[in-house]
Protein backbone atom coordinates (compact mmCIF):
# COMPACT_ATOMS: atom_id res chain seq x y z
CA UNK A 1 35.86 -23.13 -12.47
CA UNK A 2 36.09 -25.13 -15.47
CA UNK A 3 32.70 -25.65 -17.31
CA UNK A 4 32.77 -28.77 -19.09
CA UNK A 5 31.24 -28.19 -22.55
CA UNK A 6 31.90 -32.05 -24.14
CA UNK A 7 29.51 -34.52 -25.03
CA UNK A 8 28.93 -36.61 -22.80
CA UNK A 9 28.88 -40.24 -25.11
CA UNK A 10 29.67 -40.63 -28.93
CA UNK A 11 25.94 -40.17 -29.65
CA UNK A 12 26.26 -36.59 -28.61
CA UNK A 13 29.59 -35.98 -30.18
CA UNK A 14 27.93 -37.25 -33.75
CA UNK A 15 24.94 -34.87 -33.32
CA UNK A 16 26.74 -31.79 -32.61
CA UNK A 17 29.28 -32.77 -35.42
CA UNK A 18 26.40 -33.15 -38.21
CA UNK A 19 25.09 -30.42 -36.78
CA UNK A 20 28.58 -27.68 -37.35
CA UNK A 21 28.09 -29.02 -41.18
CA UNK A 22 24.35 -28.66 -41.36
CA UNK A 23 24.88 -25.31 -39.65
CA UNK A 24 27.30 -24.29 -42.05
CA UNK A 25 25.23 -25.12 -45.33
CA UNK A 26 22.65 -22.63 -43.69
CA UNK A 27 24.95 -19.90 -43.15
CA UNK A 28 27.09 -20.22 -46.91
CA UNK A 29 22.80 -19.67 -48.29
CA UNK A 30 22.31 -16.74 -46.12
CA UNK A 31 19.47 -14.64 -46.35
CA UNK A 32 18.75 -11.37 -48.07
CA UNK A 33 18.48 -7.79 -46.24
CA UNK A 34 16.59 -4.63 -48.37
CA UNK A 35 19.34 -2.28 -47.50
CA UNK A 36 17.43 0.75 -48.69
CA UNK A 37 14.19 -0.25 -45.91
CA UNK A 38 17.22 -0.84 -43.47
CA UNK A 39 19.09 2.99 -43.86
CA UNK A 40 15.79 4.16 -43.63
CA UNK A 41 14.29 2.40 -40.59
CA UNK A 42 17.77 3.58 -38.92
CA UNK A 43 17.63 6.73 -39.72
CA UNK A 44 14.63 7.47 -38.43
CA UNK A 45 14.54 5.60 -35.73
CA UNK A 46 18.08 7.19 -34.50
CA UNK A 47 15.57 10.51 -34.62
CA UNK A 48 13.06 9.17 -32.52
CA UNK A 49 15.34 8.12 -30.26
CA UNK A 50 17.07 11.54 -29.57
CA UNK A 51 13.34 12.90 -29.28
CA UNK A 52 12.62 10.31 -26.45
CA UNK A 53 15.90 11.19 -24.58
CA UNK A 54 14.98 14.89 -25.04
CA UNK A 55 11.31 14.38 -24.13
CA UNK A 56 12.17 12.08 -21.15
CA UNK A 57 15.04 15.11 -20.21
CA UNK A 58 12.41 17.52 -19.74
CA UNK A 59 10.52 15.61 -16.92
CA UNK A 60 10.43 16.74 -13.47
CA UNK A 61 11.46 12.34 -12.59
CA UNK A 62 14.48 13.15 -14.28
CA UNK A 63 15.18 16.38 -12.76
CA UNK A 64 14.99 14.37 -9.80
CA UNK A 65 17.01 11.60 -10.53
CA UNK A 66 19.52 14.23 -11.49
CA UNK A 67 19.32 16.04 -8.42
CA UNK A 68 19.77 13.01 -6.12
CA UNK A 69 23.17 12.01 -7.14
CA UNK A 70 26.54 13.39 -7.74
CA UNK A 71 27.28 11.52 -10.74
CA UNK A 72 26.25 12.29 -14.45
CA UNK A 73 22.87 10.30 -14.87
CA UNK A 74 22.85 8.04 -17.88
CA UNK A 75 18.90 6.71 -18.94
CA UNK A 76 20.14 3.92 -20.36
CA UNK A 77 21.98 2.47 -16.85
CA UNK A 78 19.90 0.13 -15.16
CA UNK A 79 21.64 0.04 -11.87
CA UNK A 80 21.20 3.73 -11.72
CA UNK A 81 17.80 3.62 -12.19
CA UNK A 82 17.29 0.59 -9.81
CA UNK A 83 19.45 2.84 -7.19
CA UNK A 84 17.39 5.80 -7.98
CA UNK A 85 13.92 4.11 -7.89
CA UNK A 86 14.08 1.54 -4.99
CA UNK A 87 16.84 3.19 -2.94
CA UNK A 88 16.63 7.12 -2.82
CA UNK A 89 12.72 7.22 -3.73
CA UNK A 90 12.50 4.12 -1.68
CA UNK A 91 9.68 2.63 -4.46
CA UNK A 92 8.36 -0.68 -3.11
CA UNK A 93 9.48 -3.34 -5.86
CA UNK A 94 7.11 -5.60 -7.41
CA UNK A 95 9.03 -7.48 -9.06
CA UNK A 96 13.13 -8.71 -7.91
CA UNK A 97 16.16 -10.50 -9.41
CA UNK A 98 17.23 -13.69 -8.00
CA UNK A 99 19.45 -11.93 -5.79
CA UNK A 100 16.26 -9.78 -3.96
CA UNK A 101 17.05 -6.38 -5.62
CA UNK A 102 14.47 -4.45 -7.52
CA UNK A 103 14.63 -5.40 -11.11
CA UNK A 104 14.35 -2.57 -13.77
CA UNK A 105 13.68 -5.08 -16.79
CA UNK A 106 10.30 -4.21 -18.98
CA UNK A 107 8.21 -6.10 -16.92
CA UNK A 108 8.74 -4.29 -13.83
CA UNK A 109 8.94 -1.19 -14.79
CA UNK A 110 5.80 -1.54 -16.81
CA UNK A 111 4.08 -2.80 -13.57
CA UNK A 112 5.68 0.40 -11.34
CA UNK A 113 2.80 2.30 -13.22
CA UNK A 114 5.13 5.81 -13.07
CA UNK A 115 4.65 7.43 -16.71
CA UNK A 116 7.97 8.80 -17.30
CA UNK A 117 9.25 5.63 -17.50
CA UNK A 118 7.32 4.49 -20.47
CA UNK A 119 9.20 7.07 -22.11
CA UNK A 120 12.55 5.19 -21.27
CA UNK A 121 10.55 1.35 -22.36
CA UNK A 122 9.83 3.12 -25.64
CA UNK A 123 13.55 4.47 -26.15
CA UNK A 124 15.11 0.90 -25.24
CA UNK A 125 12.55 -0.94 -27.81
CA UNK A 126 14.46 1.28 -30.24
CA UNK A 127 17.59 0.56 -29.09
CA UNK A 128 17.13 -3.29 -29.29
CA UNK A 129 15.46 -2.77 -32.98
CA UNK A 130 18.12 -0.75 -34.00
CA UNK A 131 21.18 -2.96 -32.82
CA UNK A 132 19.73 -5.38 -34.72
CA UNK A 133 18.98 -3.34 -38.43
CA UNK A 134 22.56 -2.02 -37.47
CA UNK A 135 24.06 -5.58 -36.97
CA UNK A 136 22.74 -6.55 -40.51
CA UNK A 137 23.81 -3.41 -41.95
CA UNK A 138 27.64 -4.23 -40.64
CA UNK A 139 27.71 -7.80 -41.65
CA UNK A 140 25.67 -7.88 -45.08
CA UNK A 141 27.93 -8.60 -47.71
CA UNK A 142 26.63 -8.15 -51.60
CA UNK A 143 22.62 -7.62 -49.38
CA UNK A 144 23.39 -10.81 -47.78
CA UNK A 145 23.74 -11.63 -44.22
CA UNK A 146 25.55 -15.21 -43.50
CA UNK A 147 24.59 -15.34 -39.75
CA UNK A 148 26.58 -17.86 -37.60
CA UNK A 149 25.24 -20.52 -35.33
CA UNK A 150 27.38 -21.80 -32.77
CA UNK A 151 27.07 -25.09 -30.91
CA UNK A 152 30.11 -24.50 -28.70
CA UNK A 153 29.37 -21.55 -26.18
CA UNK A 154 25.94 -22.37 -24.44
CA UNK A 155 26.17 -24.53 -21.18
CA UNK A 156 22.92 -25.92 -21.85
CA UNK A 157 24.22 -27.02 -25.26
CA UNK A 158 21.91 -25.34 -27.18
CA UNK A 159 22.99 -23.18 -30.12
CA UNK A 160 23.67 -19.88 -30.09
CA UNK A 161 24.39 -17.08 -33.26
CA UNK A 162 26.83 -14.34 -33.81
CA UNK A 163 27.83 -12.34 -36.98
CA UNK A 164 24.82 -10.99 -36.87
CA UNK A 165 22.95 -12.58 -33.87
CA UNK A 166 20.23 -14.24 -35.92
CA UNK A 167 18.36 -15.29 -32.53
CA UNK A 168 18.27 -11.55 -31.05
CA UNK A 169 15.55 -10.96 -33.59
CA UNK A 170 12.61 -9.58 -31.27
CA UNK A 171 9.68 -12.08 -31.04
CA UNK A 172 7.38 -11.00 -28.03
CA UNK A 173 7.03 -7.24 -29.04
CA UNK A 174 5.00 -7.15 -32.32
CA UNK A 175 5.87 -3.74 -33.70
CA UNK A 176 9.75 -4.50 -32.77
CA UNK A 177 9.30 -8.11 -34.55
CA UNK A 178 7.93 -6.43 -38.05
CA UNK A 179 10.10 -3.75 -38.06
CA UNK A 180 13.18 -6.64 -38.35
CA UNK A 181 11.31 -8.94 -40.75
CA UNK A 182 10.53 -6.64 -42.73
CA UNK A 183 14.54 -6.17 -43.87
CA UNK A 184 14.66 -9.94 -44.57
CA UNK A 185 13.85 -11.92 -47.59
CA UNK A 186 14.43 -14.95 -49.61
CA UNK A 187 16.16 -15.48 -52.60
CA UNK A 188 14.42 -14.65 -55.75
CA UNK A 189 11.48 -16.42 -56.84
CA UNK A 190 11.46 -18.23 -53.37
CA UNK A 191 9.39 -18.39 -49.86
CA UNK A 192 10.24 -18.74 -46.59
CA UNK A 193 8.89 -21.52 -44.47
CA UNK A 194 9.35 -21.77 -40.72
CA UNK A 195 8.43 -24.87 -39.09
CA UNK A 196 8.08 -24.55 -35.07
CA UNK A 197 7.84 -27.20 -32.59
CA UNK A 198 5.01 -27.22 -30.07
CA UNK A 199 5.82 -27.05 -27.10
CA UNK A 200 8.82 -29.11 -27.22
CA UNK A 201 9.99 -28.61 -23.95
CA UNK A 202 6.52 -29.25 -22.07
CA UNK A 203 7.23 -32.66 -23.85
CA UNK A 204 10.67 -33.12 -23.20
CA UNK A 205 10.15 -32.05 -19.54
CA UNK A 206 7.36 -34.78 -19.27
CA UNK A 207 10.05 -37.14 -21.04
CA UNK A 208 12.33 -36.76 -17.61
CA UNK A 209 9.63 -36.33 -14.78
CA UNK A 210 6.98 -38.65 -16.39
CA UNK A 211 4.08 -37.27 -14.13
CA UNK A 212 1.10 -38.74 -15.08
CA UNK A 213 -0.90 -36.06 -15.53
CA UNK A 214 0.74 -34.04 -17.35
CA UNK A 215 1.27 -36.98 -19.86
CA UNK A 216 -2.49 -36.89 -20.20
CA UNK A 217 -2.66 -33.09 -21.20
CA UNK A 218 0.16 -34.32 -23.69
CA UNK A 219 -1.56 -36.91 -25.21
CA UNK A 220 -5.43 -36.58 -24.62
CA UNK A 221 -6.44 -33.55 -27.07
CA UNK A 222 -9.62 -33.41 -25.29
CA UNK A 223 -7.45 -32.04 -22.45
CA UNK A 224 -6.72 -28.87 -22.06
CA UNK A 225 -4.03 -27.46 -19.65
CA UNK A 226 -4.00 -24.06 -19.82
CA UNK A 227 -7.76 -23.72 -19.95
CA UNK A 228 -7.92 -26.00 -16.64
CA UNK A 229 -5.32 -23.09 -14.63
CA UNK A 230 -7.12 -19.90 -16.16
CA UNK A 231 -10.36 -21.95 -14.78
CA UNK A 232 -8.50 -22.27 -11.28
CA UNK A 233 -6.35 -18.57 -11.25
CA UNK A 234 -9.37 -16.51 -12.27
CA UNK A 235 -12.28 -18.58 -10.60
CA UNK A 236 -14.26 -19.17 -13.73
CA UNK A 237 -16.64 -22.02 -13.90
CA UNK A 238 -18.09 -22.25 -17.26
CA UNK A 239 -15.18 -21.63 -19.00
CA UNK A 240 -14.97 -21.58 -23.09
CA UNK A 241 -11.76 -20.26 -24.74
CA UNK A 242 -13.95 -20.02 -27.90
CA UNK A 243 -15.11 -16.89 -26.12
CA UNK A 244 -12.53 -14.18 -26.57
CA UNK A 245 -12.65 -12.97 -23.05
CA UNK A 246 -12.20 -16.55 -22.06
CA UNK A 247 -9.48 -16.53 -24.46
CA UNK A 248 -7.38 -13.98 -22.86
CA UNK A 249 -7.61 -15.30 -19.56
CA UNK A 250 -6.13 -18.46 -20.99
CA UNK A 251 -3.36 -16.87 -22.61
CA UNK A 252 -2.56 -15.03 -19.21
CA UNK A 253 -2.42 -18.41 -17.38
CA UNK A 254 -0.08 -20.28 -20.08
CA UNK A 255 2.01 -16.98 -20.02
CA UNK A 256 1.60 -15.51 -16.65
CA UNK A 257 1.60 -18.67 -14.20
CA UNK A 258 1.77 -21.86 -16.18
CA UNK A 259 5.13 -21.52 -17.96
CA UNK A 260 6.80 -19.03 -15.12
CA UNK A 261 6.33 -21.95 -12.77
CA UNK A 262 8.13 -24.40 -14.95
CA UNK A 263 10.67 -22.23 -15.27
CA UNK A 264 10.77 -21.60 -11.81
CA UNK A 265 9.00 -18.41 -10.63
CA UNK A 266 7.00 -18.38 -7.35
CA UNK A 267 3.38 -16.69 -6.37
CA UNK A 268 4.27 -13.04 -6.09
CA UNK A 269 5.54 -12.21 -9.60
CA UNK A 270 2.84 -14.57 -10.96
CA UNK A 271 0.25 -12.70 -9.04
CA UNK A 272 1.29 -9.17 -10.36
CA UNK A 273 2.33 -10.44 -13.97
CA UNK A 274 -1.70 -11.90 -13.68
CA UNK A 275 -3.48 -9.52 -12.07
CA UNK A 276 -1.46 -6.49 -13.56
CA UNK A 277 0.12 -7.14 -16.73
CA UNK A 278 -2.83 -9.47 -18.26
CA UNK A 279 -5.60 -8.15 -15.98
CA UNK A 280 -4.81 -4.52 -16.35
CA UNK A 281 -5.93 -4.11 -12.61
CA UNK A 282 -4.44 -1.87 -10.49
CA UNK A 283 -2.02 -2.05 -7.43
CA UNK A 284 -4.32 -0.93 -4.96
CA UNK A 285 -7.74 -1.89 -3.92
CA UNK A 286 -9.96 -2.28 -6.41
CA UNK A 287 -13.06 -0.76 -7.78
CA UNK A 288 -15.92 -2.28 -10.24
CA UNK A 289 -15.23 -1.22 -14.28
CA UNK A 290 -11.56 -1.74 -13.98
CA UNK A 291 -9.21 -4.69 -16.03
CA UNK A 292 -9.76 -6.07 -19.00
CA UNK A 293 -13.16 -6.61 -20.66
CA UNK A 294 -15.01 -9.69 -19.45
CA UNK A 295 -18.56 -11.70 -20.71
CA UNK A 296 -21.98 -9.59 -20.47
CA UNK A 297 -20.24 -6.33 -20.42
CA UNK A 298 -18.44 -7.08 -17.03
CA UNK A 299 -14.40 -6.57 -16.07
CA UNK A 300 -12.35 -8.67 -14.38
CA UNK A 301 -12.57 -6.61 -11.07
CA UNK A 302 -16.35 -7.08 -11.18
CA UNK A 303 -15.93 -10.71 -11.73
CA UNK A 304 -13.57 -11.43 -8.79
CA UNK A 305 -14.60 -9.02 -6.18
CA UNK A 306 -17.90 -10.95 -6.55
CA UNK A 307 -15.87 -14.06 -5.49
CA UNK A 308 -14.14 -12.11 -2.73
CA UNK A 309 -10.84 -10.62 -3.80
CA UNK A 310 -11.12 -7.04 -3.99
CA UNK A 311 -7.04 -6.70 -3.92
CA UNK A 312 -3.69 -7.81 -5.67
CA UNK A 313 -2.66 -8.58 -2.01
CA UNK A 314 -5.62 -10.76 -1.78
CA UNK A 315 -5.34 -11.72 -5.34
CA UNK A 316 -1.05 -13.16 -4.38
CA UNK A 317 -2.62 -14.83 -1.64
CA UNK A 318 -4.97 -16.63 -4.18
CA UNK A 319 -2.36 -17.37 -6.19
CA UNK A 320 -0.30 -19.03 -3.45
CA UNK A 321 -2.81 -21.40 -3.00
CA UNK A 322 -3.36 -22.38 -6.03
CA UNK A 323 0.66 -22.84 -6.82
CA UNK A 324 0.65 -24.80 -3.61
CA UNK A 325 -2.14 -27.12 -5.48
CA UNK A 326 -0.47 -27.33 -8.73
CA UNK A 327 2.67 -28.75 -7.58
CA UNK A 328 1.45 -30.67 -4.31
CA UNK A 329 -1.68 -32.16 -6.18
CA UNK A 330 -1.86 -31.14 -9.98
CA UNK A 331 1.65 -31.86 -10.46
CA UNK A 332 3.13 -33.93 -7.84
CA UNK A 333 5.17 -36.27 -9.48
CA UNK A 334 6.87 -33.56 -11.48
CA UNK A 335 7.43 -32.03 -8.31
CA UNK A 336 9.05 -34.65 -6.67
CA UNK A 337 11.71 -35.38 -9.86
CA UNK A 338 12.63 -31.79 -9.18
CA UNK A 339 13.51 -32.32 -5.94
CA UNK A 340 15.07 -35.68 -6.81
CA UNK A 341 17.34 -34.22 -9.21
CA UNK A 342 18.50 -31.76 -7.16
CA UNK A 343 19.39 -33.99 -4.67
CA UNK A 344 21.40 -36.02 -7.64
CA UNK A 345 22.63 -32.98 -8.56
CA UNK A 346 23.89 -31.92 -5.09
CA UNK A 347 25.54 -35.36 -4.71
CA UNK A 348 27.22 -35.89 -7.99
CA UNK A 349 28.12 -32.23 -9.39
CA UNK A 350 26.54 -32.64 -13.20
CA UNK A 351 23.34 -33.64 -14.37
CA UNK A 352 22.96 -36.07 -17.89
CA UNK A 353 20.65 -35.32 -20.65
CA UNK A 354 18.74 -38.16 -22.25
CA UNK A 355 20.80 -36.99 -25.46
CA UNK A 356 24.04 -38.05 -23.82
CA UNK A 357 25.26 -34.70 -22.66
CA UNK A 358 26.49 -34.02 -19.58
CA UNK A 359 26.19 -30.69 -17.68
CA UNK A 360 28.60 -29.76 -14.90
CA UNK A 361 29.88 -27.18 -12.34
CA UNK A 362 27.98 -24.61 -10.15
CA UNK A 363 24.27 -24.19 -10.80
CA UNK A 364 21.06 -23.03 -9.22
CA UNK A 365 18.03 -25.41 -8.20
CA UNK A 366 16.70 -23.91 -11.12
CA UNK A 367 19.73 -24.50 -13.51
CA UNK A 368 19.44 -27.95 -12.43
CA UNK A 369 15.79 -28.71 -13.50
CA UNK A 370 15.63 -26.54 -16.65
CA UNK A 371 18.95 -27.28 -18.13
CA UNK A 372 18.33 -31.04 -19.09
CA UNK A 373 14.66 -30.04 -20.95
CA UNK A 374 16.38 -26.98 -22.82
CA UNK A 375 19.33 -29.03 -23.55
CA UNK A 376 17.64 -31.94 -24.91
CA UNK A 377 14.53 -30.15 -26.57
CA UNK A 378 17.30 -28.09 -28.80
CA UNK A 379 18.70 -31.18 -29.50
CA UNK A 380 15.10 -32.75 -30.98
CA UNK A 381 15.07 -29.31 -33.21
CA UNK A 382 18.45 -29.84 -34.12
CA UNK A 383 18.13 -33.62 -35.13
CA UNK A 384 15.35 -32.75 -36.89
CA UNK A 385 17.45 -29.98 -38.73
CA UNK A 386 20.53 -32.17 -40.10
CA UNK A 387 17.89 -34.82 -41.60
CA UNK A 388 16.04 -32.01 -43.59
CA UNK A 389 19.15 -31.05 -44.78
CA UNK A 390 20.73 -34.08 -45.28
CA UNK A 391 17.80 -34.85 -47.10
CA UNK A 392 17.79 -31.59 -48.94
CA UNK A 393 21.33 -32.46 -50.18
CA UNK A 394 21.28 -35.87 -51.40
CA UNK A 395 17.86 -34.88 -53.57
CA UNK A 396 19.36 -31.97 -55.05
CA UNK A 397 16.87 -29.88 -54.37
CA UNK A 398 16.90 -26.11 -54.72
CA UNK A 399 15.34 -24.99 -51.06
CA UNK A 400 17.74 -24.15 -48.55
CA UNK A 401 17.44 -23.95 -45.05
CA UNK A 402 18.78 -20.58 -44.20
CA UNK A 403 18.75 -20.71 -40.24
CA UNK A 404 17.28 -21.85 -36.64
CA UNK A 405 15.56 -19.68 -33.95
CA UNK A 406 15.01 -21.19 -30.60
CA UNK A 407 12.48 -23.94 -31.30
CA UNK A 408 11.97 -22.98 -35.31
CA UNK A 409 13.41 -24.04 -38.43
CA UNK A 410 13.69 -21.40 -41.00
CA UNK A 411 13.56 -22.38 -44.92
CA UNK A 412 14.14 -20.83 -48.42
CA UNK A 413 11.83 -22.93 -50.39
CA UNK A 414 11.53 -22.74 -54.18
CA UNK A 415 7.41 -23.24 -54.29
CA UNK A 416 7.79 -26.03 -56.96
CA UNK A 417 9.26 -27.88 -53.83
CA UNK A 418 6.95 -26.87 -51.14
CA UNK A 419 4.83 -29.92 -51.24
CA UNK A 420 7.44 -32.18 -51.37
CA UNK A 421 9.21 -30.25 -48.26
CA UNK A 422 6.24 -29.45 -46.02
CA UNK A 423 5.76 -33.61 -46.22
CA UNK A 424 9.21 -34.41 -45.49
CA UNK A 425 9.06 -32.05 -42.72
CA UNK A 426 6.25 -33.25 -41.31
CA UNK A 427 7.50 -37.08 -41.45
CA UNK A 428 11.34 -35.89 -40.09
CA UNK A 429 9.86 -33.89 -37.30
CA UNK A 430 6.84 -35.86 -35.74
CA UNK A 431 7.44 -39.38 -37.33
CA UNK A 432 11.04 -40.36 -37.28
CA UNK A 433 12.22 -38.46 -34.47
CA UNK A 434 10.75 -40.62 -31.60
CA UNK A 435 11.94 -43.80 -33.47
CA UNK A 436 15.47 -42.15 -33.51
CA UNK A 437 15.14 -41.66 -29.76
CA UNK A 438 13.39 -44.17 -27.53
CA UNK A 439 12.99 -42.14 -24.20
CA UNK A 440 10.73 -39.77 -26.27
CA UNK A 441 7.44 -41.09 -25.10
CA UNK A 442 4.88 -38.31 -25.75
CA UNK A 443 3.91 -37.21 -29.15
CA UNK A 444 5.76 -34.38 -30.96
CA UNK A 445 3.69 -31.53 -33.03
CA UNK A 446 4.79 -28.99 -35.08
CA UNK A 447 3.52 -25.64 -36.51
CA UNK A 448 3.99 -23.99 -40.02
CA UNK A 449 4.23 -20.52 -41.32
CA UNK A 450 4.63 -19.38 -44.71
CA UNK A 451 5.60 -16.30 -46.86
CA UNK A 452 4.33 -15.67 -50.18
CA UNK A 453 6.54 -15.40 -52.95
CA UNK A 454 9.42 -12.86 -53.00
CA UNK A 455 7.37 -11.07 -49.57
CA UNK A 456 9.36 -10.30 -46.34
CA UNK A 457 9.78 -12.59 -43.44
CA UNK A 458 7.43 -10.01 -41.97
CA UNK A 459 4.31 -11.21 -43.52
CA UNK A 460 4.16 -14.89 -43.05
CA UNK A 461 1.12 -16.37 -42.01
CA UNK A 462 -0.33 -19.73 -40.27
CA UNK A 463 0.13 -22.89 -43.31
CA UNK A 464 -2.42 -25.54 -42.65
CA UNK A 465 -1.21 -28.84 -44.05
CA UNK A 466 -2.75 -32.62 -43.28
């Protein structure tokens, strides 16, 4: 089948047009790699690598694994490891792909708690990190990587990058993250800047279903979201995310229930990503002292087997009442435009994005009510990203924007500018945006970073500005 991958109206066609030239400023700036850090960091992570493999070779799991089949095993196949783990040791999954078979990504292997197999996470870390120091290494020209950003291949019509994949940069692992960053820098004498969008596509989402209460965690600041569901999932009453414990709990209920839902996960893998992942509980029953550290020298096990769940089987059950509450009660009108759409969906074969795109052909329920709030919250970002350079080019100035990463503008400022360019950020981003688009009806916040002078991408820090 044919996926259509036009714009939808003119408006659309004239964003994604401004948007190839804006694109193609960023990539003829580029941004420079230390090639020296980069042969190194390969080298020797192409050493630890081959230790891993050896080291994970020598383990009676593997022995095992290689006993059990007729083929030659290869570590690095996932759907021999999935057949080995959840069909000859017949290993209960905890987590599954949308098709119900055992899934062998990080997450679920992490939570299969078998220590042979943190050998293999450590040795595909490396792997990732070392495609991408390698990917720089093959396309730098002169130090210089020009990566490409596309706006012609994604479905959801967001962007995507190539040449090297400037978006494959790890994010969620910290050691992974700096070990990439640290290869990058700006031009001489100049900073990098990366502006991020707050949860853009909480806001866009809210944009489509319009549920009042989530427009009131939008807009009230007094309001607090996540704190209200790590309140509810962990059954704390006076809760204070000043407190660090408190803190983490929060975190695990943005992370671990409140975004997955969005998205489109269901109780179970909440439950386990919760309990497990955040909670560092175990699978079984549990016993007081275990989890992660709570207030008065307490752990989370103490603190919920005194409200009666001694178990993650108890602890899912939990958890399935409370996602029954957030989208029956909490939520309901954002429930019910989810099942609206899909019914629109079903009847007319696309789905239209308030930015005048138009998505078509065969999707999932959950294709169908995430595509429109990726779609359209890339689109914000991208707006956002031909005015700054617009603007950028008709002043003359000297800072560049060198590329875009999911919901984040990256820029090589020259730090006689930065003033100038943190305020027209600021005004582009929060201020002229809605005015450009009407159907934006929430407000729109954005985050800074910055790098000192000549330093690595690496060692940016949080840039408070008024």
């Amino acid at each position: 089948m044919k996926i259509n991958i036009s714009p939808k109206s003119y408006q659309a066609y004239t964003l994604f047009h401004r948007g190839v030239q804006a694109f193609m400023n960023a990539e003829d700036t580029g941004l420079r790699i230390d090639m020296d850090y980069v042969d190194r960091k390969i080298n020797f992570l192409k050493k630890k690598s081959l230790y891993l493999e050896e080291k994970f070779k020598d383990t009676k799991f593997f022995r095992y694994w290689e006993k059990s089949t007729s083929k030659k095993v290869n570590i690095d196949s996932g759907a021999q490891l999935a057949n080995y783990l959840y069909n000859v040791r017949k290993i209960k999954p905890i987590k599954t792909t949308v098709t119900g078979k055992g899934a062998v990504d990080a997450e679920a292997l992490a939570q299969l708690n078998i220590p042979e197999l943190d050998i293999l996470l450590e040795k595909s870390k490396i792997k990732k990190t070392l495609d991408v120091l390698l990917g720089f290494k093959t396309e730098q020209v002169d130090q210089i990587i020009h990566p490409s950003f596309n706006l012609h291949l994604v479905r959801t019509y967001r962007s995507s990058s190539d040449s090297p994949n400037f978006q494959n940069i790890p994010k969620r692992d910290e050691t992974m993250m700096q070990t990439v960053r640290k290869a990058i820098y700006p031009r001489h004498g100049h900073q990098f800047l990366e502006i991020d969008y707050s949860g853009i596509e909480v806001r866009v989402a809210a944009c489509y279903h319009k549920d009042p209460n989530m427009l009131k965690y939008i807009k009230d600041k007094t309001t607090d979201m996540h704190g209200d569901m790590a309140k509810q999932l962990f059954k704390v009453r006076n809760f204070d995310k000043k407190i660090p414990e408190h803190y983490t709990l929060r975190q695990a209920a943005k992370n671990g229930f409140v975004f997955p839902q969005f998205y489109g996960s269901y109780y179970k893998n909440c439950a386990v990503n919760l309990a497990c992942n955040w909670g560092k509980l175990p699978y079984e029953i549990w016993q007081e002292g275990q989890g992660i550290p709570m207030p008065n020298n307490s752990f989370l096990s103490d603190h919920l087997i005194s409200k009666g769940i001694n178990s993650l089987e108890k602890y899912t059950e939990y958890v399935r009442k409370v996602e029954e509450d957030f989208w029956k009660n909490r939520f309901y009108q954002y429930d019910q435009w989810k099942e609206e759409n899909w019914k629109q969906y079903c009847k007319n074969g696309y789905i239209d994005l308030l930015t005048g795109f138009r998505c078509s052909g065969v999707m999932s329920k959950n294709d169908v009510n995430n595509y429109g709030t990726q779609g359209a919250a890339f689109h914000c970002l991208l707006w956002a990203f031909i005015e700054l350079d617009d603007m950028i080019q008709r002043k003359g100035l000297d800072t560049k924007l060198v590329g875009q990463i999911h919901d984040s503008i990256i820029l090589d400022v020259n730090p006689d500018e930065l003033d100038y360019i943190v305020k027209l950020a600021l005004k582009i981003t929060t201020q002229d945006l809605p005015k450009y688009w009407e159907w934006i009806i929430v407000p729109m916040e954005i985050e800074m970073e910055i790098c000192g002078v000549d330093q690595a991408w690496s060692t940016k820090q949080a840039y408070r500005f008024n």
